[in-house]
C-alpha atoms as a PDB file:
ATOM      1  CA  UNK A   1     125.748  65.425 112.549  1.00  0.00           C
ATOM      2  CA  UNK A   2     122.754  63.600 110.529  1.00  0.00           C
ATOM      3  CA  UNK A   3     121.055  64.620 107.782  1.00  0.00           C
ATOM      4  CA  UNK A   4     118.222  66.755 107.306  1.00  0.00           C
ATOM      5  CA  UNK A   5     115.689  64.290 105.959  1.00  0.00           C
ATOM      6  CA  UNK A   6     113.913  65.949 102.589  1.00  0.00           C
ATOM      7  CA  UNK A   7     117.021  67.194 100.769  1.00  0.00           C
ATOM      8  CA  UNK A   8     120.531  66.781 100.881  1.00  0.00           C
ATOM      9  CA  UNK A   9     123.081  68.000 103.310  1.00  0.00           C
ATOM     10  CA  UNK A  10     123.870  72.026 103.013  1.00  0.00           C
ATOM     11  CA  UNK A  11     127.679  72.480 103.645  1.00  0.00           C
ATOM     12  CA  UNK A  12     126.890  76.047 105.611  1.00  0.00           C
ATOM     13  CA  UNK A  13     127.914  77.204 108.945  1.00  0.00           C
ATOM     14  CA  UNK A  14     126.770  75.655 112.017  1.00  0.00           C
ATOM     15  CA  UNK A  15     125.012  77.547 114.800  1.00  0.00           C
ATOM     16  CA  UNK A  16     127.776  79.533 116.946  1.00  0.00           C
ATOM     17  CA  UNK A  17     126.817  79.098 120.657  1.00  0.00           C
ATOM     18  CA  UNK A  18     129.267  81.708 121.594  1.00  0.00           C
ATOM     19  CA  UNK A  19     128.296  84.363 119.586  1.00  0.00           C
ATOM     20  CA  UNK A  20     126.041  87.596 120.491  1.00  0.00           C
ATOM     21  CA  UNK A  21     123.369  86.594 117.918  1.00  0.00           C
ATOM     22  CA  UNK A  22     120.324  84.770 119.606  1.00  0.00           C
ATOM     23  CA  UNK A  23     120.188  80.859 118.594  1.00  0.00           C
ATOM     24  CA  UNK A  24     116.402  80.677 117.093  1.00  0.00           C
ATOM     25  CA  UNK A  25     117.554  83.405 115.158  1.00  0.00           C
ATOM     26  CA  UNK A  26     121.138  82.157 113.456  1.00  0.00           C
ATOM     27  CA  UNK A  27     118.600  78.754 113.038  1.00  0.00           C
ATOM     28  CA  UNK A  28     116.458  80.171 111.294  1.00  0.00           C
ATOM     29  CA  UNK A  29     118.929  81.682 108.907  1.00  0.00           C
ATOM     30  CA  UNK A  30     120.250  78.405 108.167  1.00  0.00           C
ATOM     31  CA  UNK A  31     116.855  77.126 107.109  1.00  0.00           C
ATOM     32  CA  UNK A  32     116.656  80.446 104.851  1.00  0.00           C
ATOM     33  CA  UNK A  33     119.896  79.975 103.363  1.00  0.00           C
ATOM     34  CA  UNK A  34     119.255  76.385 102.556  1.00  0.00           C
ATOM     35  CA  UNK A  35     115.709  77.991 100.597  1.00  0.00           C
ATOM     36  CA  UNK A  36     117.775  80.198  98.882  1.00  0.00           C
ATOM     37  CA  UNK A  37     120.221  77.534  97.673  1.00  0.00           C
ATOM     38  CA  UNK A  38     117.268  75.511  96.382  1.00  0.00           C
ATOM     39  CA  UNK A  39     118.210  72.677  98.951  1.00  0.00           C
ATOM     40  CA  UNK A  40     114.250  72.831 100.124  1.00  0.00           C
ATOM     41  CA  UNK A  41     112.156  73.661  97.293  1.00  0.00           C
ATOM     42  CA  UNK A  42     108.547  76.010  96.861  1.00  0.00           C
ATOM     43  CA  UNK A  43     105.690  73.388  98.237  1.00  0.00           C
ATOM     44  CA  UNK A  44     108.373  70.839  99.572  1.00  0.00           C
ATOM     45  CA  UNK A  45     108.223  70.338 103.367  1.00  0.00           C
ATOM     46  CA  UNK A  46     110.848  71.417 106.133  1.00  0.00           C
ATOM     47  CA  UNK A  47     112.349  68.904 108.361  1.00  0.00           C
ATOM     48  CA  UNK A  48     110.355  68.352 111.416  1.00  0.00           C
ATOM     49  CA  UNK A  49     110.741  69.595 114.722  1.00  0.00           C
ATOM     50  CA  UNK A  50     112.233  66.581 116.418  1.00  0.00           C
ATOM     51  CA  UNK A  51     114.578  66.289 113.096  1.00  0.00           C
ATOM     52  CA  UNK A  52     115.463  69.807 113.551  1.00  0.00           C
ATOM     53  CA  UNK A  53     116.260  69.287 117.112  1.00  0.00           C
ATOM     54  CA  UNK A  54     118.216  66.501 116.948  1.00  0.00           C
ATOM     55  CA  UNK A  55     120.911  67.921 113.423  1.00  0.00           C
ATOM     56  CA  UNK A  56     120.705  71.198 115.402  1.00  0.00           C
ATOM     57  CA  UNK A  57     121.591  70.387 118.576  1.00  0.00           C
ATOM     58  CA  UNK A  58     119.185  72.844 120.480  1.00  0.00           C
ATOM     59  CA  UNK A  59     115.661  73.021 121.945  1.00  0.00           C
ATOM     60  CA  UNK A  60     112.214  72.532 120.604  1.00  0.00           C
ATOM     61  CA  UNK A  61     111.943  76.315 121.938  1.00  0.00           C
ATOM     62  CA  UNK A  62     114.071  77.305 119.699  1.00  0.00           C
ATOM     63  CA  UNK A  63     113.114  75.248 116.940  1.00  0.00           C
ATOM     64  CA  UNK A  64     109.263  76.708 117.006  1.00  0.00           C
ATOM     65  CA  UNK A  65     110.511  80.150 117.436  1.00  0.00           C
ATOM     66  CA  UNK A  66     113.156  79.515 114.290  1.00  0.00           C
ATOM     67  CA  UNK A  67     109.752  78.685 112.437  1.00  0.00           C
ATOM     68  CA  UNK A  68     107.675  81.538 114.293  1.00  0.00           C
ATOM     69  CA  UNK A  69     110.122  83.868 112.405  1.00  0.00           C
ATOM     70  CA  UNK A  70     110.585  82.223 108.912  1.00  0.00           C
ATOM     71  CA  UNK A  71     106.628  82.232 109.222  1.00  0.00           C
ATOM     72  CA  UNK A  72     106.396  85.862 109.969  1.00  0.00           C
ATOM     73  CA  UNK A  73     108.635  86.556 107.300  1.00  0.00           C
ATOM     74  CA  UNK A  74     106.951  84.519 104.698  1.00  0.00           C
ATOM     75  CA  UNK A  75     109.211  82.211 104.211  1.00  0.00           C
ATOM     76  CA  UNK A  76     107.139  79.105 105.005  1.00  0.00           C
ATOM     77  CA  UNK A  77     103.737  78.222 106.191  1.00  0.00           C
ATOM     78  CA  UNK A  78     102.638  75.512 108.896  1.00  0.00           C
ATOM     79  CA  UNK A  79      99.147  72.889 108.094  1.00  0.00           C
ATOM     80  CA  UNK A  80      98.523  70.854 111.356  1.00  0.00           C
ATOM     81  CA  UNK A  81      99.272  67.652 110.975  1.00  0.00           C
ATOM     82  CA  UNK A  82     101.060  68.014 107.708  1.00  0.00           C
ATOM     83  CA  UNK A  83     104.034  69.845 108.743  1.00  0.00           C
ATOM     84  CA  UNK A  84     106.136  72.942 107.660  1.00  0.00           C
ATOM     85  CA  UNK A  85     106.507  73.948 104.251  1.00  0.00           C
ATOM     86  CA  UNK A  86     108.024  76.305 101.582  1.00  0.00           C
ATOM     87  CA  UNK A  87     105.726  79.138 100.701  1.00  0.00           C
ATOM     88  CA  UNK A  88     105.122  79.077  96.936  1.00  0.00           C
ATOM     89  CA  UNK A  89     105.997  82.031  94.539  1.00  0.00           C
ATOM     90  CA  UNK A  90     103.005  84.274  95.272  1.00  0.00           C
ATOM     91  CA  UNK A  91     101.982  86.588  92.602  1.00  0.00           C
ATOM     92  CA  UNK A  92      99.096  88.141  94.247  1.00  0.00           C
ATOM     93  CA  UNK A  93     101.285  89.057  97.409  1.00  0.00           C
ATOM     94  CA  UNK A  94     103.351  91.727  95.150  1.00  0.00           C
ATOM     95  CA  UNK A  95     103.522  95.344  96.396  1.00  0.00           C
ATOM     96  CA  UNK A  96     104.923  97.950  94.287  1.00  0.00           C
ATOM     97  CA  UNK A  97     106.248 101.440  95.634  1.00  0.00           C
ATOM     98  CA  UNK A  98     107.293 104.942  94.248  1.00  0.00           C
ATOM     99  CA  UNK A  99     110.527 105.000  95.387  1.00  0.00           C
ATOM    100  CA  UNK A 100     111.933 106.305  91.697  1.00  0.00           C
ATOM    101  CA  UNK A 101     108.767 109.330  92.514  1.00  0.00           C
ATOM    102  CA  UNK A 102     110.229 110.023  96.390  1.00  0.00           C
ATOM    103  CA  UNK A 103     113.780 110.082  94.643  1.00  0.00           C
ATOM    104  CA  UNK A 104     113.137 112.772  92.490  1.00  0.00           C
ATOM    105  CA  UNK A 105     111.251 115.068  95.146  1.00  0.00           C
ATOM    106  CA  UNK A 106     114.469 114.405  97.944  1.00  0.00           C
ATOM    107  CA  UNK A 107     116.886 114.953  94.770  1.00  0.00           C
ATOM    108  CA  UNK A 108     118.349 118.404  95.487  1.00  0.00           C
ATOM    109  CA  UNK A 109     118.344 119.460  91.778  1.00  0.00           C
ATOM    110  CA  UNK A 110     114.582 119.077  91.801  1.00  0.00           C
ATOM    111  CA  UNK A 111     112.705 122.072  91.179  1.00  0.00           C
ATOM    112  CA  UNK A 112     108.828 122.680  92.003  1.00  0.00           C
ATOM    113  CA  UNK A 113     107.607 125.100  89.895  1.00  0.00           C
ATOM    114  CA  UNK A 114     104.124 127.245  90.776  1.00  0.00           C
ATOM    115  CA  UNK A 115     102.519 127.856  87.446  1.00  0.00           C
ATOM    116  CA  UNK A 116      99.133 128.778  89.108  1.00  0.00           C
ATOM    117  CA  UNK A 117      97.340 129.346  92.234  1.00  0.00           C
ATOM    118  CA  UNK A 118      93.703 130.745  92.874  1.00  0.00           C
ATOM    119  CA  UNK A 119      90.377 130.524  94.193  1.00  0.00           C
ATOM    120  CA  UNK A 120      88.095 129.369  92.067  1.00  0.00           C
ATOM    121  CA  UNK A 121      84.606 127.617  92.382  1.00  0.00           C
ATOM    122  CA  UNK A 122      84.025 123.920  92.100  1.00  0.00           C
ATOM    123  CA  UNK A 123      82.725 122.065  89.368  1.00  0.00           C
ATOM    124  CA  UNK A 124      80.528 119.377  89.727  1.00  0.00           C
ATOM    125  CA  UNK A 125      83.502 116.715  89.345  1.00  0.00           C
ATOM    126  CA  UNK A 126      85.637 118.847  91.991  1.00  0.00           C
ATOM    127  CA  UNK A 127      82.636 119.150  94.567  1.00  0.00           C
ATOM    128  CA  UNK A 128      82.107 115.127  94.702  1.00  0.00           C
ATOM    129  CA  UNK A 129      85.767 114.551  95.777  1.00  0.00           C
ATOM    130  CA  UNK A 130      85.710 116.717  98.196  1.00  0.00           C
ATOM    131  CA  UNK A 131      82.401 116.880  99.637  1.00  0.00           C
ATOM    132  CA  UNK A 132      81.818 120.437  99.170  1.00  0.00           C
ATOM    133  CA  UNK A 133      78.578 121.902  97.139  1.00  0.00           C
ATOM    134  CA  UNK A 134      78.658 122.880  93.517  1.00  0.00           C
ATOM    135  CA  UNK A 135      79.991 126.480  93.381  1.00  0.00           C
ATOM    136  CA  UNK A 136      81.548 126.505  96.766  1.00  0.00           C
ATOM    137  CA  UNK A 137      84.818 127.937  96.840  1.00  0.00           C
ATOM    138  CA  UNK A 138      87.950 126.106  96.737  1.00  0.00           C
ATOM    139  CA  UNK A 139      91.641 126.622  95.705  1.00  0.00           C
ATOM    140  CA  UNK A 140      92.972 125.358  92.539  1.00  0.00           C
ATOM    141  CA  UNK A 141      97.058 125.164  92.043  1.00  0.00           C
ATOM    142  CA  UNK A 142      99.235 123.720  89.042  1.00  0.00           C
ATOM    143  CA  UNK A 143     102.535 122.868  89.732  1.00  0.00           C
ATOM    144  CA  UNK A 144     105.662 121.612  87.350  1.00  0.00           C
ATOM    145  CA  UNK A 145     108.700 118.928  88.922  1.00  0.00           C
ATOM    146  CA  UNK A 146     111.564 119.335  86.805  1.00  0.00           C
ATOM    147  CA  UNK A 147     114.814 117.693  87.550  1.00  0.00           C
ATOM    148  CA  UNK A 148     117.920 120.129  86.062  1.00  0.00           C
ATOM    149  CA  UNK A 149     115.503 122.089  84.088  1.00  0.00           C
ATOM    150  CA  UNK A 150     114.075 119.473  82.400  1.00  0.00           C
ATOM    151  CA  UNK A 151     109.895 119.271  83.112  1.00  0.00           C
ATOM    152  CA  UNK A 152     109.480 115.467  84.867  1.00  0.00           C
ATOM    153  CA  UNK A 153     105.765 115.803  86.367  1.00  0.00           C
ATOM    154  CA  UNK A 154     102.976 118.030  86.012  1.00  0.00           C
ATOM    155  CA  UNK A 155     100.540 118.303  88.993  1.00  0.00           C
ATOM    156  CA  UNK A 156      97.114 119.558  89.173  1.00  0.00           C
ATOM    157  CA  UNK A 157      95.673 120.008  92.889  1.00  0.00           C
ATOM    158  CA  UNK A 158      92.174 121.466  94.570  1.00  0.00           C
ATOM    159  CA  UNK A 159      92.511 121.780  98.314  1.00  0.00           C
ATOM    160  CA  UNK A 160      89.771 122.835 100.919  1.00  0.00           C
ATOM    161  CA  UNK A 161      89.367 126.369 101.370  1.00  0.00           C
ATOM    162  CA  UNK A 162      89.208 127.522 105.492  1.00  0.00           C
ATOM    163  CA  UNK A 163      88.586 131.088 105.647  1.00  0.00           C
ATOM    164  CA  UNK A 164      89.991 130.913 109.213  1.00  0.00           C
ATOM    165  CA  UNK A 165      93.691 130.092 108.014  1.00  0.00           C
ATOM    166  CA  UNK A 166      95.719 131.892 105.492  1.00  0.00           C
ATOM    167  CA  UNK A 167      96.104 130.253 102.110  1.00  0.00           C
ATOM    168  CA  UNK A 168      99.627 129.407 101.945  1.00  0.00           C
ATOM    169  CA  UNK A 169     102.160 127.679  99.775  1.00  0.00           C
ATOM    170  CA  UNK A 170     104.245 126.011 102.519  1.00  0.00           C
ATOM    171  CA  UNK A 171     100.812 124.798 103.695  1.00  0.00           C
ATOM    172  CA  UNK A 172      99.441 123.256 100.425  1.00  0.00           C
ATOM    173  CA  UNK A 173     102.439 121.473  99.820  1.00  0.00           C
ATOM    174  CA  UNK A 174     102.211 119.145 102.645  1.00  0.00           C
ATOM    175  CA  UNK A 175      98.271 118.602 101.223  1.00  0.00           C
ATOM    176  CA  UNK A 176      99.721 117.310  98.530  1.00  0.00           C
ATOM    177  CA  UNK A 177     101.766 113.843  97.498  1.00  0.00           C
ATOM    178  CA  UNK A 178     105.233 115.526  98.022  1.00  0.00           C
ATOM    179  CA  UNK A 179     104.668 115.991 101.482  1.00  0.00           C
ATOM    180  CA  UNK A 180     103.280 113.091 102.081  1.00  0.00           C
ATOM    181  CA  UNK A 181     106.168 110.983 100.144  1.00  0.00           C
ATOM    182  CA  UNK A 182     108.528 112.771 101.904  1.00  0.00           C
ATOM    183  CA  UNK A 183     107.790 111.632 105.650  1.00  0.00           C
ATOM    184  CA  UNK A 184     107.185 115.471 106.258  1.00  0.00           C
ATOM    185  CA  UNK A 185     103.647 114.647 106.927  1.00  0.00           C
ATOM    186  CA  UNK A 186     100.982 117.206 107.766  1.00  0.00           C
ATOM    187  CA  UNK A 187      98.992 117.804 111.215  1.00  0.00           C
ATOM    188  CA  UNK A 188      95.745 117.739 108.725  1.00  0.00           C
ATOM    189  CA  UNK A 189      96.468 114.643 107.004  1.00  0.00           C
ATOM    190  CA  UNK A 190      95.104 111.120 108.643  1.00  0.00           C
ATOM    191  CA  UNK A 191      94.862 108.907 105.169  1.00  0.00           C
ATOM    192  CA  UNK A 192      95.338 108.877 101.710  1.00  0.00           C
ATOM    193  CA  UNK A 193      93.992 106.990  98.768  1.00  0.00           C
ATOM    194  CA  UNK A 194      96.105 106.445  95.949  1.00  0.00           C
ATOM    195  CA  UNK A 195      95.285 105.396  92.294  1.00  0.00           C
ATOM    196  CA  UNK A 196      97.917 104.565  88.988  1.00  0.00           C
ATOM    197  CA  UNK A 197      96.992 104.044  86.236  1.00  0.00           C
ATOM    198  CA  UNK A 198      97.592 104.394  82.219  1.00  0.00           C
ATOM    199  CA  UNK A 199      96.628 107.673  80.385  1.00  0.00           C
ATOM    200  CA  UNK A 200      96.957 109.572  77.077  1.00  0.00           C
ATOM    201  CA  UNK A 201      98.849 113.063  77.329  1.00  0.00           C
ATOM    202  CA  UNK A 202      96.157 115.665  76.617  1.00  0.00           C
ATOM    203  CA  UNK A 203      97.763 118.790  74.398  1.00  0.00           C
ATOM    204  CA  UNK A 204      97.896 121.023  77.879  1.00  0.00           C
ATOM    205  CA  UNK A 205     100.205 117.821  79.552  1.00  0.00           C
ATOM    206  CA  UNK A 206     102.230 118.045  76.530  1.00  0.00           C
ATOM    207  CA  UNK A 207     103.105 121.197  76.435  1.00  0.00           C
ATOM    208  CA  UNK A 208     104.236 121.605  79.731  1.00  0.00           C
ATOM    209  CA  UNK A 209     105.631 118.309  79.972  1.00  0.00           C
ATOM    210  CA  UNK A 210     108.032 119.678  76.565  1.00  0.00           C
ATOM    211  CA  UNK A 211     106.774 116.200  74.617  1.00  0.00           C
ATOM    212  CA  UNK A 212     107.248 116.371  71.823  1.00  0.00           C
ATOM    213  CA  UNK A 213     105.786 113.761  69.816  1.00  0.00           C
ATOM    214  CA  UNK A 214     101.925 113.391  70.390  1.00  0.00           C
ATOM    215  CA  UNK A 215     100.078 111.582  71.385  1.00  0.00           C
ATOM    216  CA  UNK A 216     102.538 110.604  73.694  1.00  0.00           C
ATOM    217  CA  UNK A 217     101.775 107.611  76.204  1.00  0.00           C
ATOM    218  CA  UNK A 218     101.719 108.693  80.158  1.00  0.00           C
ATOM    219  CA  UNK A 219     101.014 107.318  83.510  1.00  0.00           C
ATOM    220  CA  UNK A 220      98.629 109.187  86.370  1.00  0.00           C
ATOM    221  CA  UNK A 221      98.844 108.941  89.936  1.00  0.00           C
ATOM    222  CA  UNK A 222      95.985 110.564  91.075  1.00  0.00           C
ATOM    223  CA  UNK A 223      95.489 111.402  95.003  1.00  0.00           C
ATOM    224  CA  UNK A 224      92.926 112.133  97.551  1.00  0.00           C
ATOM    225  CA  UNK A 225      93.978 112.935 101.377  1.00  0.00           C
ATOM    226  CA  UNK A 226      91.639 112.832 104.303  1.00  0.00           C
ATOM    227  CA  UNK A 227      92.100 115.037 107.698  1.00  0.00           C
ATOM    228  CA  UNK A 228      90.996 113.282 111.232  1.00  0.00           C
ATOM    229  CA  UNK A 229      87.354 113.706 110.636  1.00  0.00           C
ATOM    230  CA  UNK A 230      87.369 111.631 107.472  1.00  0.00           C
ATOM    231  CA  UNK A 231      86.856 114.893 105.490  1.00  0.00           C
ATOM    232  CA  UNK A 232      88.768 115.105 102.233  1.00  0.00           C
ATOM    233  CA  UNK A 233      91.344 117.941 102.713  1.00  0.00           C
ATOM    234  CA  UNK A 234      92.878 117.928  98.876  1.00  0.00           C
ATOM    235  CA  UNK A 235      92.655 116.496  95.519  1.00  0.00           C
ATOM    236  CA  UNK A 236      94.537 115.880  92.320  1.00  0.00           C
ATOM    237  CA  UNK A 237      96.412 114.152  90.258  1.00  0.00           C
ATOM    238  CA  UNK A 238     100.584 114.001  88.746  1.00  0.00           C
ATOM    239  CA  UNK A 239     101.049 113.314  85.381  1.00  0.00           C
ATOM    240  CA  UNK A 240     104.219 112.367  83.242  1.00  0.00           C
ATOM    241  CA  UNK A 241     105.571 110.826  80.148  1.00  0.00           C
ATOM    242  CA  UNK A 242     105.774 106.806  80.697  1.00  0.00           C
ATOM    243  CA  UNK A 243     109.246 105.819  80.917  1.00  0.00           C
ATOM    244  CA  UNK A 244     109.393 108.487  84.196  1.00  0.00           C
ATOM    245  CA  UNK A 245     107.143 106.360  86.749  1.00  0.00           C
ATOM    246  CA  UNK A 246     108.348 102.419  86.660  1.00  0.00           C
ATOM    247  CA  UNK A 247     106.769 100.212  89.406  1.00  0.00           C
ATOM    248  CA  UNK A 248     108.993  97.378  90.780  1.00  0.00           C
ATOM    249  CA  UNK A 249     107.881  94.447  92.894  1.00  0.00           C
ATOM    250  CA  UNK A 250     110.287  91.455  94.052  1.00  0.00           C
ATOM    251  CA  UNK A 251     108.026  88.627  94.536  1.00  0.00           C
ATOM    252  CA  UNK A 252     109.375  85.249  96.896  1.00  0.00           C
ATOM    253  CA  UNK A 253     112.185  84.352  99.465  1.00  0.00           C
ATOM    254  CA  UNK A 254     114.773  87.389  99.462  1.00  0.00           C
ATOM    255  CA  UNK A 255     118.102  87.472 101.290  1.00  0.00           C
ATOM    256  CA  UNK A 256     118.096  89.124 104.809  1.00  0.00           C
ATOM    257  CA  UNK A 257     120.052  92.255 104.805  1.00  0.00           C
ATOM    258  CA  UNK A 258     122.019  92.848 107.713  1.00  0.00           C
ATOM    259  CA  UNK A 259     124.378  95.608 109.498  1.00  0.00           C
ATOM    260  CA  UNK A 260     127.802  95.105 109.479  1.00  0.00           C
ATOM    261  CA  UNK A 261     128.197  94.632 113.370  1.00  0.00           C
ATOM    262  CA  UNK A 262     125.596  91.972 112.850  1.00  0.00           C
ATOM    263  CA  UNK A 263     127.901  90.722 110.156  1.00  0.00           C
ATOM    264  CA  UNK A 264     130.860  90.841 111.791  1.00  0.00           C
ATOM    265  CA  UNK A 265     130.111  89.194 115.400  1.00  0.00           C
END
């Protein structure tokens, strides 16, 4: 079998024919694998399709749709005329999610606490989030996440006030983040808008967050949902000591993880 042209030879297992798993598909896991050994480098190009075709053995079908997937997958990008190459460590592309945030609110030793809930008119600040008029009434609740006792996040929240439904706690809660990072989802909710960011622990956060030293360093994730009319249903805003909300990102080419059956075919 030749060589792929543009880096040496990978010793790694050829393309089974008799197997379940569709050939464009085991090809293009080669081609990742050989990435991931550093056989074809970030920026270097990819063996062409004739090249491929011919150390492969198959079809220049299922050559392009090897590199349709690598390409959907972000492995590699195509310039015509140039050819097919590695896509380069992207910083930009990074995404970050609260995973450690939904792990606490499905951990069963979790606690949410109500320290407050009642109507209350809206400030100037609390009438421009959600589109109401200054003095209009609204519902303002304060809630504490503690995992085995100990106090983890503090919550503040407005929601819209309908005087046509009843005010009730099993219905502001999926208003709020925890529903929403919980796939339990809401019938009201279409969107969300969600901001992190860096804060200073007021003496109130402090308190009720059991910090002791102050001032003590926190992080924010403030939240604003929308129904289907593009109306803002609910508003507020989780605080909690810094080490307690960690964002992690894995930029570049990762391994693909597969099921066992897939595995073991």
């Amino acid at each position: 079998m030749p060589e792929p042209k543009g880096g040496p030879a990978a010793k790694l297992p050829l393309i089974d024919r008799d197997g379940g798993r569709p050939v464009f598909d085991q090809l293009a896991e080669l081609l990742r694998q050989q990435i991931l050994a550093g056989i074809y480098r970030p920026g270097q190009r990819l063996p062409s399709e004739s090249m491929l075709v011919e150390t492969y053995q198959v079809s220049k079908l299922t050559v392009r749709r090897a590199i349709n997937l690598l390409a959907a997958q972000n492995v590699i990008s195509t310039a015509q005329g140039r050819g097919t190459f590695v896509k380069e460590v992207d910083l930009g592309s990074a995404t970050f999610d609260l995973t450690n945030l939904k792990e606490l609110l499905d951990d069963s030793r979790t606690t949410v606490k109500i320290l407050e809930a009642r109507f209350l008119a809206a400030d100037e600040r609390v009438a421009r989030k959600l589109q109401l008029k200054a003095g209009q009434r609204c519902v303002f609740i304060r809630r504490l996440l503690a995992l085995q006792d100990q106090p983890v996040f503090y919550h503040r929240g407005y929601l819209i006030y309908d005087p046509t439904r009843p005010v009730m706690e099993a219905e502001m809660e999926v208003t709020d983040l925890k529903g929403i990072l919980q796939g339990s989802g809401s019938t009201l909710i279409k969107s969300g808008d969600l901001l992190l960011s860096a804060t200073v622990l007021n003496e109130e956060e402090t308190q009720t967050l059991q910090i002791i030293n102050t001032p003590a360093a926190g992080m924010m994730l403030e939240h604003i949902f929308y129904d289907f009319k593009d109306h803002p249903v609910s508003w507020g805003w989780f605080v909690c000591s810094s080490e307690h909300l960690c964002l992690h990102s894995r930029v570049g080419i990762e391994k693909v993880k597969r099921s066992r059956d897939e595995r073991t075919r």
